[in-house]
Protein backbone atom coordinates (compact mmCIF):
# COMPACT_ATOMS: atom_id res chain seq x y z
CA UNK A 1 168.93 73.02 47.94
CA UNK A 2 168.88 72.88 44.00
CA UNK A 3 172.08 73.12 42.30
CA UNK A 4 173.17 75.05 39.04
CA UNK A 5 175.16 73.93 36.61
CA UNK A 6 178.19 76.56 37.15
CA UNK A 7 180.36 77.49 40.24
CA UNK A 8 179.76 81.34 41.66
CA UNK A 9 183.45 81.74 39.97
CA UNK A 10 182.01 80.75 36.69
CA UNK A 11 178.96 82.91 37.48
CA UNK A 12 180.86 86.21 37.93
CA UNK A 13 183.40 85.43 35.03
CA UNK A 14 179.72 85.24 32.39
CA UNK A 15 178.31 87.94 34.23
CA UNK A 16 181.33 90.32 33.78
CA UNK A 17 180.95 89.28 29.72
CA UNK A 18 176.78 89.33 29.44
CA UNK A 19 175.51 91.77 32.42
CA UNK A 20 172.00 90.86 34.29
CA UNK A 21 169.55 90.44 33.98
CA UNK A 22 169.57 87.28 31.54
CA UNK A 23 168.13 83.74 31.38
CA UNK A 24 170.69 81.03 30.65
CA UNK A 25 170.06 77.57 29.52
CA UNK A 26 171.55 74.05 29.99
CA UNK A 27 172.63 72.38 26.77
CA UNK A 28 173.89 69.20 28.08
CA UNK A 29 170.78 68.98 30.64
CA UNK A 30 168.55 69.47 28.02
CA UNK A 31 170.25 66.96 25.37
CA UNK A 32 170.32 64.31 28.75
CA UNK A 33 166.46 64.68 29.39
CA UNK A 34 165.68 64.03 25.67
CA UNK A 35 167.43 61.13 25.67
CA UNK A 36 165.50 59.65 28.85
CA UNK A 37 162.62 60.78 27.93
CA UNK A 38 162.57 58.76 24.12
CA UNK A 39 164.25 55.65 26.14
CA UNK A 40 161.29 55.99 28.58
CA UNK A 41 158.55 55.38 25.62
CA UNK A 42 160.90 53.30 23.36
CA UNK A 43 157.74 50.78 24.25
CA UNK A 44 155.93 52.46 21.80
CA UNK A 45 157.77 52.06 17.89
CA UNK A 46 156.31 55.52 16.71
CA UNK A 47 157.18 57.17 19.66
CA UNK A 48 157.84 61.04 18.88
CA UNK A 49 158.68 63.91 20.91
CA UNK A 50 157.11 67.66 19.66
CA UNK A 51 158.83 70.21 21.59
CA UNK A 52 156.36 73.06 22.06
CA UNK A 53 157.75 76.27 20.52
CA UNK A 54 155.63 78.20 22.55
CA UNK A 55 157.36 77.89 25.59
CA UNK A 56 161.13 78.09 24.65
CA UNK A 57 161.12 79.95 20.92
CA UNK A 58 165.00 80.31 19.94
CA UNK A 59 166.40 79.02 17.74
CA UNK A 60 169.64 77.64 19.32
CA UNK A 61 167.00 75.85 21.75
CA UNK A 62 165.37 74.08 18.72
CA UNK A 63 168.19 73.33 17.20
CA UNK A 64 168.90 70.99 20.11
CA UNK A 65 165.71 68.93 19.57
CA UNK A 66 166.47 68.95 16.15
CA UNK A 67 169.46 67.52 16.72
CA UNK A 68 168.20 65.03 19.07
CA UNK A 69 165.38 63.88 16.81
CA UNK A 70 162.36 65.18 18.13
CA UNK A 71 159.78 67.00 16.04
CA UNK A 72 158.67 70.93 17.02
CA UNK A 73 154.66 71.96 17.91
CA UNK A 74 153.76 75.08 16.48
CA UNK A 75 150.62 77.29 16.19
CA UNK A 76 150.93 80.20 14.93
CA UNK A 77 151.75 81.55 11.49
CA UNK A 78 154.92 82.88 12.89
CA UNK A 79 155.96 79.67 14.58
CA UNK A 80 156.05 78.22 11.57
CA UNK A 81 158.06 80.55 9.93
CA UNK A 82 160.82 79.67 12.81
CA UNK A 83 160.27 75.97 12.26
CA UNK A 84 161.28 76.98 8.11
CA UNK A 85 164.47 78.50 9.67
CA UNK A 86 165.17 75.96 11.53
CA UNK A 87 164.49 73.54 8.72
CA UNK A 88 161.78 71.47 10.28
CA UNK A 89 159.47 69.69 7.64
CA UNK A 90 157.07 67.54 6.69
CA UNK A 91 155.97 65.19 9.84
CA UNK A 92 158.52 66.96 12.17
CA UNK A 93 155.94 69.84 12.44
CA UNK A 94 152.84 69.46 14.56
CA UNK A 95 150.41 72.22 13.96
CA UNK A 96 148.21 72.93 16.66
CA UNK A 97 146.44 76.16 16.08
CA UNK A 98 142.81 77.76 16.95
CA UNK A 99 141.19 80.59 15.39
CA UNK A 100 143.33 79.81 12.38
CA UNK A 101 143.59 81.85 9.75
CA UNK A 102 144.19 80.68 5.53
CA UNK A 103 147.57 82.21 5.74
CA UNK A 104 148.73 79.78 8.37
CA UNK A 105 146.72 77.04 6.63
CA UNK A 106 148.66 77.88 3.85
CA UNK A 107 152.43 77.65 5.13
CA UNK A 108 151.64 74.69 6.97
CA UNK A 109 150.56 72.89 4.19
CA UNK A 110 153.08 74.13 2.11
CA UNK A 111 155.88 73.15 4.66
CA UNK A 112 154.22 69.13 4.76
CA UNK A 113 153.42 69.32 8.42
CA UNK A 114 150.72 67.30 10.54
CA UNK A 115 148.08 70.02 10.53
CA UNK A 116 145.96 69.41 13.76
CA UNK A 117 142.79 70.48 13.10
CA UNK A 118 140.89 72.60 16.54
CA UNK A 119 137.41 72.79 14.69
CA UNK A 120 136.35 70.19 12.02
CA UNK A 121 134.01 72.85 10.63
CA UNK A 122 137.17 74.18 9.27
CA UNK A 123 137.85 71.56 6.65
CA UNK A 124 136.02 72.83 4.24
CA UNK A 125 137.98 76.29 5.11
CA UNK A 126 141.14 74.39 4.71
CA UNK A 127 140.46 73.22 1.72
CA UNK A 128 139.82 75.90 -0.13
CA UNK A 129 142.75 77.94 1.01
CA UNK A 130 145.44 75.23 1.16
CA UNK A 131 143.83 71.51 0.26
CA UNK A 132 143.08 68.43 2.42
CA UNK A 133 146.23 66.97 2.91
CA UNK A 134 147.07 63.38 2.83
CA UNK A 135 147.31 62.79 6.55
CA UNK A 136 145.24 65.40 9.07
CA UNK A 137 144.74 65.18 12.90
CA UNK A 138 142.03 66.67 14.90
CA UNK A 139 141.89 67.85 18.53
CA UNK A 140 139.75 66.08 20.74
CA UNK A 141 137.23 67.34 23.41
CA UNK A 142 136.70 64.74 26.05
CA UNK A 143 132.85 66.55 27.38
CA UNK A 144 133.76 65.96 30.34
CA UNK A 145 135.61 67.15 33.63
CA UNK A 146 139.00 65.99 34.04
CA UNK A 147 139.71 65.66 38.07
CA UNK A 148 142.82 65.49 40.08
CA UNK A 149 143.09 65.30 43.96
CA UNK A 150 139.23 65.98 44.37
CA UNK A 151 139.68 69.85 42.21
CA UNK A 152 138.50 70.08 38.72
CA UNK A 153 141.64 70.16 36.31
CA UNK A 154 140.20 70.64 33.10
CA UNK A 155 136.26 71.59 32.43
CA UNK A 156 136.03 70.77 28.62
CA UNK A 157 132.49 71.61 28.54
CA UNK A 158 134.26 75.04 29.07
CA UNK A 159 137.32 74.75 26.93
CA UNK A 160 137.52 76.65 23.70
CA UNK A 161 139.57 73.87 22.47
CA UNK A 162 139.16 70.75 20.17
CA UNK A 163 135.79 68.73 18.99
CA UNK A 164 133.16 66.83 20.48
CA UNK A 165 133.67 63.02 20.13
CA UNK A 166 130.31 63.45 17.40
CA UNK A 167 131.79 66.12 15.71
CA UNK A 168 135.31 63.96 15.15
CA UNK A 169 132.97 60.88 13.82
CA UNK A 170 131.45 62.97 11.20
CA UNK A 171 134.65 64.80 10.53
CA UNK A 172 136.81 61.78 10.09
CA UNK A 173 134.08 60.14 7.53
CA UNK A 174 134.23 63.69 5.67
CA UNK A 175 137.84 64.10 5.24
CA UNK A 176 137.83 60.45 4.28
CA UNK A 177 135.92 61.22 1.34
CA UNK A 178 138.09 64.44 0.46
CA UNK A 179 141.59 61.80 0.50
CA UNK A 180 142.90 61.52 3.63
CA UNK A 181 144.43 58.50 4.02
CA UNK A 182 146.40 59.19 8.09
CA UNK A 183 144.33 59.96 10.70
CA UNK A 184 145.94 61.12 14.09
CA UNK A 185 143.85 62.25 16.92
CA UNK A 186 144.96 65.45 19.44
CA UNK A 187 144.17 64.90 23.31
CA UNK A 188 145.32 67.36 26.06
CA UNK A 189 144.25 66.94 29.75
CA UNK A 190 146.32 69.23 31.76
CA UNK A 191 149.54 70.14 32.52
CA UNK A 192 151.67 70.58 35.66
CA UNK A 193 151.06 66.83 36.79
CA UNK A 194 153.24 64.86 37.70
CA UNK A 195 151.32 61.45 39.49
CA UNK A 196 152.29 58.67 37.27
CA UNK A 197 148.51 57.15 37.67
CA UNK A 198 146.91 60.44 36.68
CA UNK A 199 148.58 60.07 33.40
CA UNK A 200 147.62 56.27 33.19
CA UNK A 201 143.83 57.23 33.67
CA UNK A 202 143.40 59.88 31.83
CA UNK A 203 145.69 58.13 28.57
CA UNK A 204 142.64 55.08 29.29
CA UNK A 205 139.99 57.54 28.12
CA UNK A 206 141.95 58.73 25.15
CA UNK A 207 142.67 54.92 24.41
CA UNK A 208 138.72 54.25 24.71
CA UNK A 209 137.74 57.00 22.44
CA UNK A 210 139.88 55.47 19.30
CA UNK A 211 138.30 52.04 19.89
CA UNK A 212 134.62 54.21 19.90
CA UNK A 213 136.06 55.98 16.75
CA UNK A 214 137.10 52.50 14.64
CA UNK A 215 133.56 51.38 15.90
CA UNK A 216 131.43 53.93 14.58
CA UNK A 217 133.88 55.02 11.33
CA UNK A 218 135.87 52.03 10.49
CA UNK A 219 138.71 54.58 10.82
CA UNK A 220 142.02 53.23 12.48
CA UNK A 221 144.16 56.18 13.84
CA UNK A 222 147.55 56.09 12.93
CA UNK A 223 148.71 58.07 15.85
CA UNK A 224 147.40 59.95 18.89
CA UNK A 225 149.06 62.55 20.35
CA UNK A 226 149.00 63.30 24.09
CA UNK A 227 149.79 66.61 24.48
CA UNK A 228 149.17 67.47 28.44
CA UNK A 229 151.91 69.01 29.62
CA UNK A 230 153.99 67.44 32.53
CA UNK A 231 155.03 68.66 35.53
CA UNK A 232 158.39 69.54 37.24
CA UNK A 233 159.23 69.96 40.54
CA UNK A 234 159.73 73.54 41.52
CA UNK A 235 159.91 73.10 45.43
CA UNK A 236 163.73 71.84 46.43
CA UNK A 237 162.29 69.05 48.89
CA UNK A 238 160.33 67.45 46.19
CA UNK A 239 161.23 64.57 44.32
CA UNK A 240 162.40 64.78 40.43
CA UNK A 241 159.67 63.70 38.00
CA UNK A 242 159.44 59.96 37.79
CA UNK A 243 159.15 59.80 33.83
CA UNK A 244 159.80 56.08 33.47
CA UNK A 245 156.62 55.42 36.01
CA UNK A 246 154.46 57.99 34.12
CA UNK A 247 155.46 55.83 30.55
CA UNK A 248 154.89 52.77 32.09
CA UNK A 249 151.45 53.60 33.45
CA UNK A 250 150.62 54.82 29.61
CA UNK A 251 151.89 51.72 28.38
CA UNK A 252 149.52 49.90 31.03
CA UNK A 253 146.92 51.77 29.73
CA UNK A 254 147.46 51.22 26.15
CA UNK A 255 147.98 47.47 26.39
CA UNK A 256 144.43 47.33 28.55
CA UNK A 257 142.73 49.25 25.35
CA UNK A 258 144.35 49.63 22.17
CA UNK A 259 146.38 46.21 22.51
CA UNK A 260 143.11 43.70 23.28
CA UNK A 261 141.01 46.00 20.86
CA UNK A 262 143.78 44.81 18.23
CA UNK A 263 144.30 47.89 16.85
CA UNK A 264 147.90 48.06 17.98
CA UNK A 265 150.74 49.44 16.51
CA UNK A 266 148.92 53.31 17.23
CA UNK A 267 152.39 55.31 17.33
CA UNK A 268 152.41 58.02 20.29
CA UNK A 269 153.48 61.20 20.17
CA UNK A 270 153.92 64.08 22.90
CA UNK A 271 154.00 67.91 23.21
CA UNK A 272 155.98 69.10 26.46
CA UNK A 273 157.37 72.35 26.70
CA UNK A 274 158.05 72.73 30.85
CA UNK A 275 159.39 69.03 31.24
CA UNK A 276 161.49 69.24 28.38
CA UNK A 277 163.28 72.87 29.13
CA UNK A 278 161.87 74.36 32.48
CA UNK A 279 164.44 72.70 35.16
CA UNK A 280 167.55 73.51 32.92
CA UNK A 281 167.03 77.12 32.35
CA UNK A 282 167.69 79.74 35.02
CA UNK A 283 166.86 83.41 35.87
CA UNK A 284 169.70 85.56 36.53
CA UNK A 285 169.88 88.93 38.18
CA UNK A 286 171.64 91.28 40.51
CA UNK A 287 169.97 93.17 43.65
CA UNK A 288 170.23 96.57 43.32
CA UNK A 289 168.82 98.29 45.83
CA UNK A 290 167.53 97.31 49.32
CA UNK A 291 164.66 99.10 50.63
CA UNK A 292 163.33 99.01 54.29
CA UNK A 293 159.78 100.23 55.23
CA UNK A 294 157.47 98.09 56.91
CA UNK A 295 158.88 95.06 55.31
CA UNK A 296 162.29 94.04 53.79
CA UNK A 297 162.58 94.75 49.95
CA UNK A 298 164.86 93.78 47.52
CA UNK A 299 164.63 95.89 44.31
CA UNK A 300 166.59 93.61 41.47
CA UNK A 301 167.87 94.85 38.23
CA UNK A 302 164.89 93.23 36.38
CA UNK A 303 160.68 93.91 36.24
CA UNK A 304 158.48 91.10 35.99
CA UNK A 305 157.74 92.05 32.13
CA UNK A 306 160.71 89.92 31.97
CA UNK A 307 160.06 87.20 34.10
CA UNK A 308 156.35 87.32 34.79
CA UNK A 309 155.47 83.84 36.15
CA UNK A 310 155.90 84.12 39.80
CA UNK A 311 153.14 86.89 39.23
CA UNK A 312 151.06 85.48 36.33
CA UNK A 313 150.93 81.88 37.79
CA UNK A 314 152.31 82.36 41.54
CA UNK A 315 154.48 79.70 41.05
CA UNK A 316 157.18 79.32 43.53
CA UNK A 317 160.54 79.44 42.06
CA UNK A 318 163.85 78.73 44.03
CA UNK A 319 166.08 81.20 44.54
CA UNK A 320 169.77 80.53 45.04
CA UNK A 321 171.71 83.59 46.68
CA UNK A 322 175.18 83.26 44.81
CA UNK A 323 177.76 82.77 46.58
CA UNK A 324 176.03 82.70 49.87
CA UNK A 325 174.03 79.15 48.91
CA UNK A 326 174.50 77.14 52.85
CA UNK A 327 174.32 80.35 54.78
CA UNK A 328 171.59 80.45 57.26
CA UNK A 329 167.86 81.67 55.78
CA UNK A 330 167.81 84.00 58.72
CA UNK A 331 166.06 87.10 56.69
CA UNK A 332 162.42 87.49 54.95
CA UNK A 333 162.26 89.60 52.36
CA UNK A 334 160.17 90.53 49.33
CA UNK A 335 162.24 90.46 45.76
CA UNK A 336 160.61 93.14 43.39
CA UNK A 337 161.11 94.99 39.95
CA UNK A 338 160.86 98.69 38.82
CA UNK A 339 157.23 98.21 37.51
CA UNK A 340 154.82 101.13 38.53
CA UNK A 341 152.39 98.28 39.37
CA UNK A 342 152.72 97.14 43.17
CA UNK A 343 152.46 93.09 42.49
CA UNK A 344 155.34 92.93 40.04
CA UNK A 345 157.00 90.59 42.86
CA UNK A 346 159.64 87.66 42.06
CA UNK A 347 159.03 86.45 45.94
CA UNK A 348 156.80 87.37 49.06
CA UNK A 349 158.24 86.83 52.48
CA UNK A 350 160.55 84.65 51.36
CA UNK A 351 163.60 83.10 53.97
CA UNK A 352 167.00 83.93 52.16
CA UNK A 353 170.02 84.32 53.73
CA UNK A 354 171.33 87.76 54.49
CA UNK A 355 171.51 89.89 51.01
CA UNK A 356 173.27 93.01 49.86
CA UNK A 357 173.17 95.29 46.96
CA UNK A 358 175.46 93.72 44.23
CA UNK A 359 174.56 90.20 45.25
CA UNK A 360 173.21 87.49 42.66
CA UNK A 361 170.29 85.72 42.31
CA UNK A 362 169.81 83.27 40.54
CA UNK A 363 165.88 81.76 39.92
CA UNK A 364 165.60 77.94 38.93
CA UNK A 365 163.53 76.32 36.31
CA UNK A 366 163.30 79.21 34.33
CA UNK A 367 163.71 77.38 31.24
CA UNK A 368 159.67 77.38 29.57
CA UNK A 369 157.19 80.16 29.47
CA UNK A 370 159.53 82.42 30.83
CA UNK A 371 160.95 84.51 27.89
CA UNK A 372 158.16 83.99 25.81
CA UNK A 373 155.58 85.27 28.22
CA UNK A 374 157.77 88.44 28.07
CA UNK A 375 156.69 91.91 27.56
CA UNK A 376 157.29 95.74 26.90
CA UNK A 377 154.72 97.63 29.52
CA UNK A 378 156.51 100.46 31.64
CA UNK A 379 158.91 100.73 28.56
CA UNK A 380 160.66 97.81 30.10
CA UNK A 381 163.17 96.11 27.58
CA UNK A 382 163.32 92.07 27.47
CA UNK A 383 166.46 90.49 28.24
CA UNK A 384 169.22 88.80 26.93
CA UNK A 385 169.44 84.54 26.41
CA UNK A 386 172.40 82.75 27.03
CA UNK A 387 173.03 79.31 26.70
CA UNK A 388 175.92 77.22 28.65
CA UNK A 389 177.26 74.66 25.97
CA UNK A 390 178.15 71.00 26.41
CA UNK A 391 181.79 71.85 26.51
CA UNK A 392 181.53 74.61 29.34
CA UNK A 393 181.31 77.67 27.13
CA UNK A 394 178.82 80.24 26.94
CA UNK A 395 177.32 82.17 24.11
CA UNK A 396 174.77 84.90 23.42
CA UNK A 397 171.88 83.05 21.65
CA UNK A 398 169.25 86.26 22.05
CA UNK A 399 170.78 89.89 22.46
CA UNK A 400 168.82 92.04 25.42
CA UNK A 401 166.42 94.86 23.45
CA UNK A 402 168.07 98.14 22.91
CA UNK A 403 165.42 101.21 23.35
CA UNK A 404 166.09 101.58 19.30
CA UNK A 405 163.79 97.80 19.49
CA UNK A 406 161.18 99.26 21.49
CA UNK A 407 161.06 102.29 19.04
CA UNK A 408 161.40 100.92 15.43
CA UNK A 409 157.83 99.66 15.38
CA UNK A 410 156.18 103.18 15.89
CA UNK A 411 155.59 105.63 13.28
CA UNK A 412 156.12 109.22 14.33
C-alpha cells in the first residue's frame, strides 16, 4: 500500500472546495526530500541542486526550491521568462537548450545564467546575438552506448544531444580565446535508475573525460553537471530510492578519478525533475460512470490529455480507492477517459477493490511530467493544481482551463 498525505475526511472536505479532476502536491514532502538530498552530496563543497522546470512548471512549486536553495534548469525561451518571475539569476539558472534560437540566447545572457551549450558550433552564433559570457558549459556526448541490465539505455551515437568529446576539445580552446574564464561540462546518461552502482559507473566515465579534457586543453572544469534523471519507485512493494548509496557510489567514483588526478575541488551539480517532485504529487479524480461489456470499465471524470503518462510511457501508477484503501482487490477493471481515441487508459486489468460511481481515486507519484505533458486534443480542458501546505492547508496554485482558455487563442 502507498499512503497519501491526507485522511479520506480531508479528501472530501478539498474536494467539496476544488472539484476533480486536479493534481495536488506535497509541500512539506517536497521541502523534506531537498533537504536529504543536499545532506546526501554535502561531500561535494559545490554541490547544487537544478530543479528541472520542465517537469513541474508553477510557480508555487519553484518557489519551494527557491526557498530551499537549489538553482532551476531551464530550456526554453519561455522557461526563462518563469525563472525572471520567480526571480532566479545569475548561477541559479542552468540553461540547457537545443535548437536554440538568438532570442533565448539573448534572455539567458541577459538574466547571468550558466548557458549550457548543446552544439559548440553555436558559439560563434552566441556571440553575435548575445556575447561569450564569462563562464559557459557544454553538453557532452559520451559516443558510446550506455547499458543497464544487459538493454541499451542510452545510444549516443543516436542522440540528438550534446558534443563529441573532439568537438568539446576544440570548443573549450575556442571559447578560451573569446574570454571564458569557467568551464562546466553537461553529462546525462539516463533517467529512471535507481541502482546505486549504475550511477557510480557511469559518473567514472564522466570523471575520465575531464581528466582527458585537462590533458589535451590544459582546461580545468570548474563544475560538471550530472543531469540523468533518477528514478522513483512507482510499484508499492518496491523499496524507496536509496539516495545516500547512489551519492556515495559518485563520491567513490570521483575520489578514484578526479581526486588522484588532483584536480579536485570540481563542484557537482544535478538536474532531477521525477526524484525531486514525482512521489509527492498525486492525481485526483472521481469515477463517473461504470460501464460493463466484455470487460469492466471505469469511465473517470478526466481524459488522458490530462494525465497522459500511463499511456505515453505505460508506467504503472498506484491507485488508491478512497476510502475503500484495505478492502479486498477482488475486481479487474480498466480506468478510462472521454477521449474518442480507444488507448486513452489510466489502468488495464487492474485488481481494485469493488468501485462505484462517485468513488475517488487517487493516482500516486503524479508529481513530474504530469501537468506539463498536458494537452487540449478532443477539446479537453487541463486541470486545476493544488498544493497541500506545510501547515495542513490547501490552496489553488493553477486554476482548471475555462472553454474561454481554449478559445482566446483563435481568431475568428
Amino acid at each position: 500500500m502507498k499512503n497519501v498525505p491526507f485522511s479520506y475526511d480531508k479528501l472530501k472536505d478539498i474536494v467539496a472546495e476544488f472539484p476533480t479532476p486536479f493534481y495536488i502536491y506535497d509541500e512539506k514532502a517536497i521541502r523534506e526530500n531537498v533537504r536529504n538530498l543536499k545532506k546526501a552530496f554535502s561531500w561535494n563543497e559545490g554541490y547544487h541542486e537544478y530543479f528541472a522546470v520542465k517537469s513541474t512548471p508553477n510557480p508555487s512549486i519553484l518557489k519551494i526550491f527557491k526557498e530551499e536553495g537549489c538553482g532551476i534548469d531551464c530550456a526554453s525561451l519561455t522557461e526563462l521568462m518563469l525563472a525572471d518571475l520567480c526571480e532566479f539569476s545569475k548561477e541559479d539558472i542552468m540553461f540547457t537548450s537545443n535548437v536554440t534560437t538568438s532570442e533565448e540566447y539573448i534572455l539567458a545572457k541577459k538574466l547571468g545564467s550558466i548557458i549550457n551549450l548543446d552544439d559548440t558550433s553555436h558559439i560563434n552564433f552566441l556571440n553575435n546575438c548575445a556575447g561569450i559570457p564569462e563562464t559557459i558549459c557544454c553538453r557532452l556526448n559520451l559516443g558510446e552506448e550506455i547499458i543497464d541490465q544487459d538493454k541499451v539505455v542510452i545510444n549516443f551515437k543516436n542522440s540528438k544531444f550534446g558534443s563529441t568529446k573532439e568537438q568539446i576539445y576544440e570548443g573549450f580552446k575556442y571559447l578560451q580565446k573569446l574570454g571564458v574564464k569557467h568551464f562546466g561540462i553537461h553529462a546525462q546518461f539516463g533517467a529512471h535508475k535507481r541502482n546505486p552502482e549504475y550511477f557510480g559507473n557511469n559518473s567514472r566515465k564522466v570523471f575520465k573525460y575531464l581528466i582527458d579534457l585537462y590533458n589535451n586543453t590544459g582546461i580545468k572544469v570548474d563544475f560538471i553537471n550530472l543531469a540523468g534523471g533518477i528514478g522513483i519507485s512507482y510499484l508499492p512493494e518496491d523499496s524507496p530510492t536509496d539516495i545516500e548509496a547512489i551519492s556515495n557510489c559518485i563520491k567513490k567514483a570521483y575520489e578514484e578519478t578526479i581526486v588522484d588526478a588532483g584536480l579536485s575541488p570540481i563542484s557537482l551539480f544535478t538536474e532531477f525533475g521525477i526524484y525531486m517532485t514525482g512521489p509527492y504529487g498525486y492525481f485526483v479524480s472521481s469515477v463517473l460512470h461504470a460501464k460493463r461489456t466484455y470487460k469492466n470499465f471505469l469511465g473517470i471524470d478526466a481524459s488522458t490529455n490530462s494525465f497522459m503518462s500511463p499511456l505515453r510511457y505505460s508506467n504503472y501508477y498506484h491507485i488508491s480507492v478512497m476510502g475503500n484503501e484495505n478492502d479486498e482487490l477482488d475486481h479487474v477493471y480498466d480506468i478510462t477517459g472521454a477521449l474518442c481515441e480507444d488507448r486513452d487508459r489510466f489502468a488495464i486489468d487492474r485488481r481494485l477493490p469493488c468501485i462505484k460511481e462517485g468513488n475517488i481515486l487517487i493516482f500516486h507519484d503524479a508529481g513530474a511530467y504530469t501537468y506539463s505533458h498536458s494537452h487540449n486534443f478532443n477539446g479537453k480542458l487541463r486541470p486545476a493544481e493544488l498544493l497541500l501546505c506545510t501547515d495542513g492547508s490547501v490552496k489553488m496554485i493553477r486554476r482548471a482551463e475555462t472553454p474561454e482558455d481554449y478559445f482566446a487563442t483563435l481568431k475568428f
